[in-house]
Protein backbone atom coordinates (compact mmCIF):
# COMPACT_ATOMS: atom_id res chain seq x y z
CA UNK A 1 9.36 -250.75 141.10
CA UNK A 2 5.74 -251.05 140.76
CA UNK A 3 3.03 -249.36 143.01
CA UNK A 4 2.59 -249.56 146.32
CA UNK A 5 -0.13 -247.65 148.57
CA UNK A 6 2.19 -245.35 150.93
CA UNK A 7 1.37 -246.63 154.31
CA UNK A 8 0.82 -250.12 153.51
CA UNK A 9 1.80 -253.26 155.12
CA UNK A 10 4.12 -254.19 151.98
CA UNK A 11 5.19 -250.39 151.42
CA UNK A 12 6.64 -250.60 155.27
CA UNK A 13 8.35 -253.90 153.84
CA UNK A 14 10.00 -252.33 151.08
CA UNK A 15 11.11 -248.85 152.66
CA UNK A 16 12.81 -250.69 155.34
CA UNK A 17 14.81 -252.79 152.90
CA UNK A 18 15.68 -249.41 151.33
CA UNK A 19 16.85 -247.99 154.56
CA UNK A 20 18.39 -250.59 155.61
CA UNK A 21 20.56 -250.85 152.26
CA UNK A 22 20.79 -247.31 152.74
CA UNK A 23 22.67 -247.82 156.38
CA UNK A 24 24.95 -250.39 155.67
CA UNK A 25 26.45 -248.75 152.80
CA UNK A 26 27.60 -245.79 154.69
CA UNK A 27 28.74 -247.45 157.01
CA UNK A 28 30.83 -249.60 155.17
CA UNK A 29 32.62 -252.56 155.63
CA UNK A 30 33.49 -253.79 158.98
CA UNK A 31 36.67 -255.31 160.69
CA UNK A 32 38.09 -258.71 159.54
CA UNK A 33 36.80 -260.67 157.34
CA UNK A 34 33.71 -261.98 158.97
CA UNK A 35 32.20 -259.00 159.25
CA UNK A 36 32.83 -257.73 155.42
CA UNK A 37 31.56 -261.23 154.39
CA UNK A 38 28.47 -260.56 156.42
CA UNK A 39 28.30 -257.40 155.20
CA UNK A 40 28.06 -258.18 151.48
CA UNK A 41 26.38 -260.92 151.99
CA UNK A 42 23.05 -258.99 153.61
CA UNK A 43 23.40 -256.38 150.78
CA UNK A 44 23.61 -258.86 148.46
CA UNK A 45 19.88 -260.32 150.14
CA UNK A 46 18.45 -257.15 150.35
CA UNK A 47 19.19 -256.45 146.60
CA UNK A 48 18.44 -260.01 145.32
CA UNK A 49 14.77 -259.00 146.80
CA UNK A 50 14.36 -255.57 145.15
CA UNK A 51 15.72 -256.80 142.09
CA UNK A 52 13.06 -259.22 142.18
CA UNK A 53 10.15 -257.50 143.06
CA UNK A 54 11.37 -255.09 140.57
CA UNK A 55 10.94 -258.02 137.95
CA UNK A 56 7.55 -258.93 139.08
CA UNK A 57 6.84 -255.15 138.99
CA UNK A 58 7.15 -254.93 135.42
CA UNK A 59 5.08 -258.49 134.46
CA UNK A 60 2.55 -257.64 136.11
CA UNK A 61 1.56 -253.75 135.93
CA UNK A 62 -1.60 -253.74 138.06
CA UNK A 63 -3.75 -250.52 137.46
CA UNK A 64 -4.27 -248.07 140.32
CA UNK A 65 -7.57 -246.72 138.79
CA UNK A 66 -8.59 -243.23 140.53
CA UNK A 67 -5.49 -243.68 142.85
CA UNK A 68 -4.01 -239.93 144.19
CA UNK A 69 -0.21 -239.08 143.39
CA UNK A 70 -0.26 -239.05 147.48
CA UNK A 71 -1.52 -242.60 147.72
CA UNK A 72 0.67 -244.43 145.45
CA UNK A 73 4.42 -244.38 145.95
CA UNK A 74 7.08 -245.75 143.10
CA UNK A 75 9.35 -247.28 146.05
């Protein structure tokens, strides 16, 4: 993904869509069929969005002129 400033409002954002991706897939799908469709359905969201932010990531490289490694992050 591009750059974000660690710390941000929009790095917050990001990292919370990675956790919560993170959470659902261990704990896996649920009971009936409701719940799995539910399921896959909000990881299916959640990766939609990173996939597209990804894409607008790479058209549009914005430069992080003087930025420290501990300032940027490559969510």
């Amino acid at each position: 993904m591009g750059r974000l400033w660690v710390g941000s409002l929009e790095w917050d954002r990001e990292r919370a869509v990675l956790d919560r991706i993170a959470a659902q897939a261990q704990r896996g799908l649920g009971h009936g069929a409701l719940a799995d469709i539910s399921h896959v359905t909000q990881l299916a969201r959640d990766c939609r969005r990173l996939l597209g932010r990804q894409h607008s990531a790479e058209r549009h490289r914005p430069d992080t002129p003087g930025a420290r490694p501990s300032q940027v992050s490559e969510l």
